[in-house]
Structure formats: structure tokens, C-alpha cells
N, C-alpha and C. Protein backbone atom coordinates (compact mmCIF):
# COMPACT_ATOMS: atom_id res chain seq x y z
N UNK A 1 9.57 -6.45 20.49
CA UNK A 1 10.85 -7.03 20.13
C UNK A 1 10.90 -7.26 18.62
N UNK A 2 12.02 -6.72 18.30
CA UNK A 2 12.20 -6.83 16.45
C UNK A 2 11.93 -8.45 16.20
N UNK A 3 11.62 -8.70 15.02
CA UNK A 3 12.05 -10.39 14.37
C UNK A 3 12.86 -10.28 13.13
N UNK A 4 12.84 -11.34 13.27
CA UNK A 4 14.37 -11.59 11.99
C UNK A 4 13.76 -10.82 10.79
N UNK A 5 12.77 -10.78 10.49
CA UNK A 5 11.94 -10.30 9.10
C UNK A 5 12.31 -9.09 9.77
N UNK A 6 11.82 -8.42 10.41
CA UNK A 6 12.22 -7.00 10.82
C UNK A 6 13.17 -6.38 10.66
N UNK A 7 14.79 -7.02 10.91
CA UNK A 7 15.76 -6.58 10.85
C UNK A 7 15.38 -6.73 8.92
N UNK A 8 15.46 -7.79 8.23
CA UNK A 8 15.68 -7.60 7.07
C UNK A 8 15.24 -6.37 6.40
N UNK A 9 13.38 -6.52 6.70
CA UNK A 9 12.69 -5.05 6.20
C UNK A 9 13.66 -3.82 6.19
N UNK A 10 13.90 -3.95 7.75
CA UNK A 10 14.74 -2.32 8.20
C UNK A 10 16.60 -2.30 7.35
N UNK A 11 17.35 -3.79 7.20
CA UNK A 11 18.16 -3.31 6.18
C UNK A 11 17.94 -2.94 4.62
N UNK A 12 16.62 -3.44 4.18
CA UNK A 12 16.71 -3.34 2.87
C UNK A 12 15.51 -2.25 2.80
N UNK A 13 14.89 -1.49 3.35
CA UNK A 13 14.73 -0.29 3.52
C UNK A 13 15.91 0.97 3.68
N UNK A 14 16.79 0.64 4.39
CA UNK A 14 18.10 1.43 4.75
C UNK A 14 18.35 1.35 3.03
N UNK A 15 18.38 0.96 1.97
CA UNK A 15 18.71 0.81 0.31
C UNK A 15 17.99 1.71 -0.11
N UNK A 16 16.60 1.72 0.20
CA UNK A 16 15.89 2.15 -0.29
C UNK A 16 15.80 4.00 0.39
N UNK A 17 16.14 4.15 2.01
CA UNK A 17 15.88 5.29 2.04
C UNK A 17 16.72 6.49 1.18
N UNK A 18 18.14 5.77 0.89
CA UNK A 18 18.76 6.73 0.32
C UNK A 18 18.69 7.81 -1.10
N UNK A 19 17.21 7.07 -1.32
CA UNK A 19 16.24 7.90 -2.61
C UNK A 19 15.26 8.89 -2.43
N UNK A 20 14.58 8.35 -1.55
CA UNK A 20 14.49 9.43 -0.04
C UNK A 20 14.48 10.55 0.14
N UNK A 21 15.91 10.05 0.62
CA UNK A 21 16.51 11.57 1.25
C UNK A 21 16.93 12.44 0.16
N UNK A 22 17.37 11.79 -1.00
CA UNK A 22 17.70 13.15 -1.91
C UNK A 22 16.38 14.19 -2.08
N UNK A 23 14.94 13.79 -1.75
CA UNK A 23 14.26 14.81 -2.07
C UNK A 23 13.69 15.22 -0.46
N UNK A 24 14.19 14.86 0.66
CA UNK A 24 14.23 15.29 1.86
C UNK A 24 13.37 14.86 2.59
N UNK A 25 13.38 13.46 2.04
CA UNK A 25 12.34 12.84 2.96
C UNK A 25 13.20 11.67 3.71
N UNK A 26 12.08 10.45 3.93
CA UNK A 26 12.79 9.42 5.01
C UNK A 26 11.33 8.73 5.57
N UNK A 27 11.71 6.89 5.74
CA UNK A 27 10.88 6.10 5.73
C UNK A 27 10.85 5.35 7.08
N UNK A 28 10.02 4.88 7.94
CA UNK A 28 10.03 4.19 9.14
C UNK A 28 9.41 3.00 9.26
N UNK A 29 10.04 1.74 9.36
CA UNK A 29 9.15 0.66 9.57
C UNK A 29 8.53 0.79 10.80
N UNK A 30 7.31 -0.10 10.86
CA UNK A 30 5.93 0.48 11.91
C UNK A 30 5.60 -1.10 11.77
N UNK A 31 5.15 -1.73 11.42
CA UNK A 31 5.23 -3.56 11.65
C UNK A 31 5.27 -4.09 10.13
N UNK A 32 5.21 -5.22 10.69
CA UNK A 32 5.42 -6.44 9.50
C UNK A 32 4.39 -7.78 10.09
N UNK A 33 3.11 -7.49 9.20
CA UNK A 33 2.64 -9.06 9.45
C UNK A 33 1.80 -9.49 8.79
N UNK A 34 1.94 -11.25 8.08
CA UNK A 34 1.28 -11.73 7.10
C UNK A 34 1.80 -11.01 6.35
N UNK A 35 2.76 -10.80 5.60
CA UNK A 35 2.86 -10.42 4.24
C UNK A 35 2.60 -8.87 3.87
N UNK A 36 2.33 -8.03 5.16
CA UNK A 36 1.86 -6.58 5.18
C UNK A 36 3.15 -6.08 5.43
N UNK A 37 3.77 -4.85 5.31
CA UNK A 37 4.80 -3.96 5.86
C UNK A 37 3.92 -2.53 6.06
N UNK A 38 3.81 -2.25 6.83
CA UNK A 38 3.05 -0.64 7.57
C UNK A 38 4.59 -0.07 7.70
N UNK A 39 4.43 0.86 6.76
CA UNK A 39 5.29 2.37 6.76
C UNK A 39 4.72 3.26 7.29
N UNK A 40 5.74 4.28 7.89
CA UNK A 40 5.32 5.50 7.75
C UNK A 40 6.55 6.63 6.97
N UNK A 41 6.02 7.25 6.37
CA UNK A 41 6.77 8.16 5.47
C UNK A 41 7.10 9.83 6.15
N UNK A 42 7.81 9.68 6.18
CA UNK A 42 8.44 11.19 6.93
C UNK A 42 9.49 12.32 5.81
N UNK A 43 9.30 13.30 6.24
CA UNK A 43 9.57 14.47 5.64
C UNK A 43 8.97 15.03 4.78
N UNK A 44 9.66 15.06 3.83
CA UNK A 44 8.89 15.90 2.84
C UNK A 44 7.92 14.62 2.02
N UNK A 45 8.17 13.39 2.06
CA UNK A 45 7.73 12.57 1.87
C UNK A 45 6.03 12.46 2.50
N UNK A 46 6.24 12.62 3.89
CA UNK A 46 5.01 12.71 4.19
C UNK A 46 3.76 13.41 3.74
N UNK A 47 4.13 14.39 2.80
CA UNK A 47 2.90 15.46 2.83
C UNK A 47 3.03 15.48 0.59
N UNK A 48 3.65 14.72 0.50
CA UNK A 48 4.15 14.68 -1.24
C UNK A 48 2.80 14.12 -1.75
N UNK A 49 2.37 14.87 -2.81
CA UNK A 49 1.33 14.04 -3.78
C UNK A 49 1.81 13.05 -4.52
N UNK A 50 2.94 12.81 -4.52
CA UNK A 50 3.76 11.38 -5.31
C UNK A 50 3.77 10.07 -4.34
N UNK A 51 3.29 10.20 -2.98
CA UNK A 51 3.65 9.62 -1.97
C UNK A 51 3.47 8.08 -2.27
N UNK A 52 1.71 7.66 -2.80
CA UNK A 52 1.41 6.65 -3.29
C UNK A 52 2.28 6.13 -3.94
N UNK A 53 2.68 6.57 -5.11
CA UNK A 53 3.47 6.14 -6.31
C UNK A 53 5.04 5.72 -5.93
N UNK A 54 5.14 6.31 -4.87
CA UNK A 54 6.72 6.19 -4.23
C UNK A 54 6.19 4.41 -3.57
N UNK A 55 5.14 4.90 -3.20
CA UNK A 55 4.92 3.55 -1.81
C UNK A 55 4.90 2.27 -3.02
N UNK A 56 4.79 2.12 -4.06
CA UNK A 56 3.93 1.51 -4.96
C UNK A 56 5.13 1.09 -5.86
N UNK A 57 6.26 1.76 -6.53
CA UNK A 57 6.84 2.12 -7.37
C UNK A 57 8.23 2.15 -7.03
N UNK A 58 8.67 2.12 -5.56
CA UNK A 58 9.78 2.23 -4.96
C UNK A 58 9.74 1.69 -4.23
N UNK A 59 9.05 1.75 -2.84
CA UNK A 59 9.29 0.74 -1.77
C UNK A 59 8.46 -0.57 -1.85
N UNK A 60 7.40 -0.61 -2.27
CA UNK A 60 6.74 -2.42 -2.38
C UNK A 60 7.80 -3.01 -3.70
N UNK A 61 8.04 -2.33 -4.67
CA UNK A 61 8.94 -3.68 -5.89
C UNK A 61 10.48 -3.42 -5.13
N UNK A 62 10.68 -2.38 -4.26
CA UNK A 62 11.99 -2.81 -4.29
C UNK A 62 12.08 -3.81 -2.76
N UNK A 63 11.14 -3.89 -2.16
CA UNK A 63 10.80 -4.89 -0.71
C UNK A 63 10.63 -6.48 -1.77
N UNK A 64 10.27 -6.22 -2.40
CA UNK A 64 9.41 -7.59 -3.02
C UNK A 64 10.78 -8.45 -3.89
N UNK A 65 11.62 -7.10 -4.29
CA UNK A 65 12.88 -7.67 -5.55
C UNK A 65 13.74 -8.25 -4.19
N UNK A 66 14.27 -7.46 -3.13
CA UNK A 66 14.62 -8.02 -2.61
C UNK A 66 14.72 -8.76 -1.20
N UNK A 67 13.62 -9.08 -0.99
CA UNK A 67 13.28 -10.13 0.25
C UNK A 67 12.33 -11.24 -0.50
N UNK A 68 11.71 -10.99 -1.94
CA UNK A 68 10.83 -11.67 -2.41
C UNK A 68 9.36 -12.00 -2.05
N UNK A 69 8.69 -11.93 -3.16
CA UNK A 69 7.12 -11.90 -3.42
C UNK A 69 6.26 -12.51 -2.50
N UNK A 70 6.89 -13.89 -1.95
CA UNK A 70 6.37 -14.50 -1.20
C UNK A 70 6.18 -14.08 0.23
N UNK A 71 7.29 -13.11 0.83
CA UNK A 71 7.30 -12.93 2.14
C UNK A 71 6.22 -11.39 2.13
N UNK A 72 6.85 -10.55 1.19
CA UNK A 72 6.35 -9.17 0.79
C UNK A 72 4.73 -8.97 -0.18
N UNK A 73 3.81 -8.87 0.52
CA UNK A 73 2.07 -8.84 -0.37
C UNK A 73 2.22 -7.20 -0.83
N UNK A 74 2.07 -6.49 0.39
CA UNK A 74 1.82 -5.30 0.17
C UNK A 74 2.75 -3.97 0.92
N UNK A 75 2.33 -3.25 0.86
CA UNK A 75 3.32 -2.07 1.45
C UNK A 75 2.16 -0.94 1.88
N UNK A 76 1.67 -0.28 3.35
CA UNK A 76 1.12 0.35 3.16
C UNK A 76 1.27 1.60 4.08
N UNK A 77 0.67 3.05 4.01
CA UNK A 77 1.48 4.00 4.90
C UNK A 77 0.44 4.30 6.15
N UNK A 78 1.04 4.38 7.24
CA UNK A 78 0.47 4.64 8.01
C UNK A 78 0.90 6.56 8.78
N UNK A 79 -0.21 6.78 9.38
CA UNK A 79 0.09 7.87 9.77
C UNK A 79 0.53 8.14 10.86
């Protein structure tokens, strides 16, 4: 069953996938706990040598700018 953090993750991910998709990829929340978010990265995303840097650079500061530092530690991808 989703939790309220969940829905948030998954709207303010929905912000974030639309950067994404311009290079033909696309992102899946997979859980949220303690301060962790487990992604998984799909498309072309999945197999990108930028992938880290996306996870790092795009989705943890833009999870962190907007749900804030405190709720958001890390961001990490799962397979």
C-alpha cells in the first residue's frame, strides 16, 4: 500500500521524469524508507553511462529541493 511520502515521491518525480524522456528514458519508484528512495531507471536511461550523474545531479537535488533534505538522504538505483 502506497504512503503519503509515496504519493509525494511519485508526484515530484512525475517533474522530474519529463527530462527523462527527452533522451528516452523514464524513472520508477521501487520504495521509500528512512530517508532512502530506491529507483529504478528505465529506457535508455537504464543502460546510460551518465546514469549515476543523472541519479546524483537530477533526481536526489531535485527530490531533496523539493520534498526537502530532511525527509530525502539519498537516492539509489535498483535493478
Amino acid at each position: 500500500m502506497a504512503t503519503s511520502m509515496d504519493a509525494q515521491i511519485d508526484k515530484a518525480l512525475d517533474q522530474i521524469r519529463q527530462y527523462l524522456r527527452v533522451d528516452g528514458g523514464d524513472i520508477q519508484l521501487v520504495s521509500y524508507k528512512d530517508g532512502e528512495v530506491a529507483v529504478r531507471l528505465k529506457g535508455h536511461c537504464a543502460g546510460c553511462m551518465h546514469a549515476q550523474a543523472t541519479l546524483k545531479n537530477l533526481v536526489e537535488q531535485g527530490l531533496k529541493e523539493m520534498l526537502g533534505e530532511d525527509k530525502i538522504k539519498k537516492v539509489v538505483n535498483v535493478v
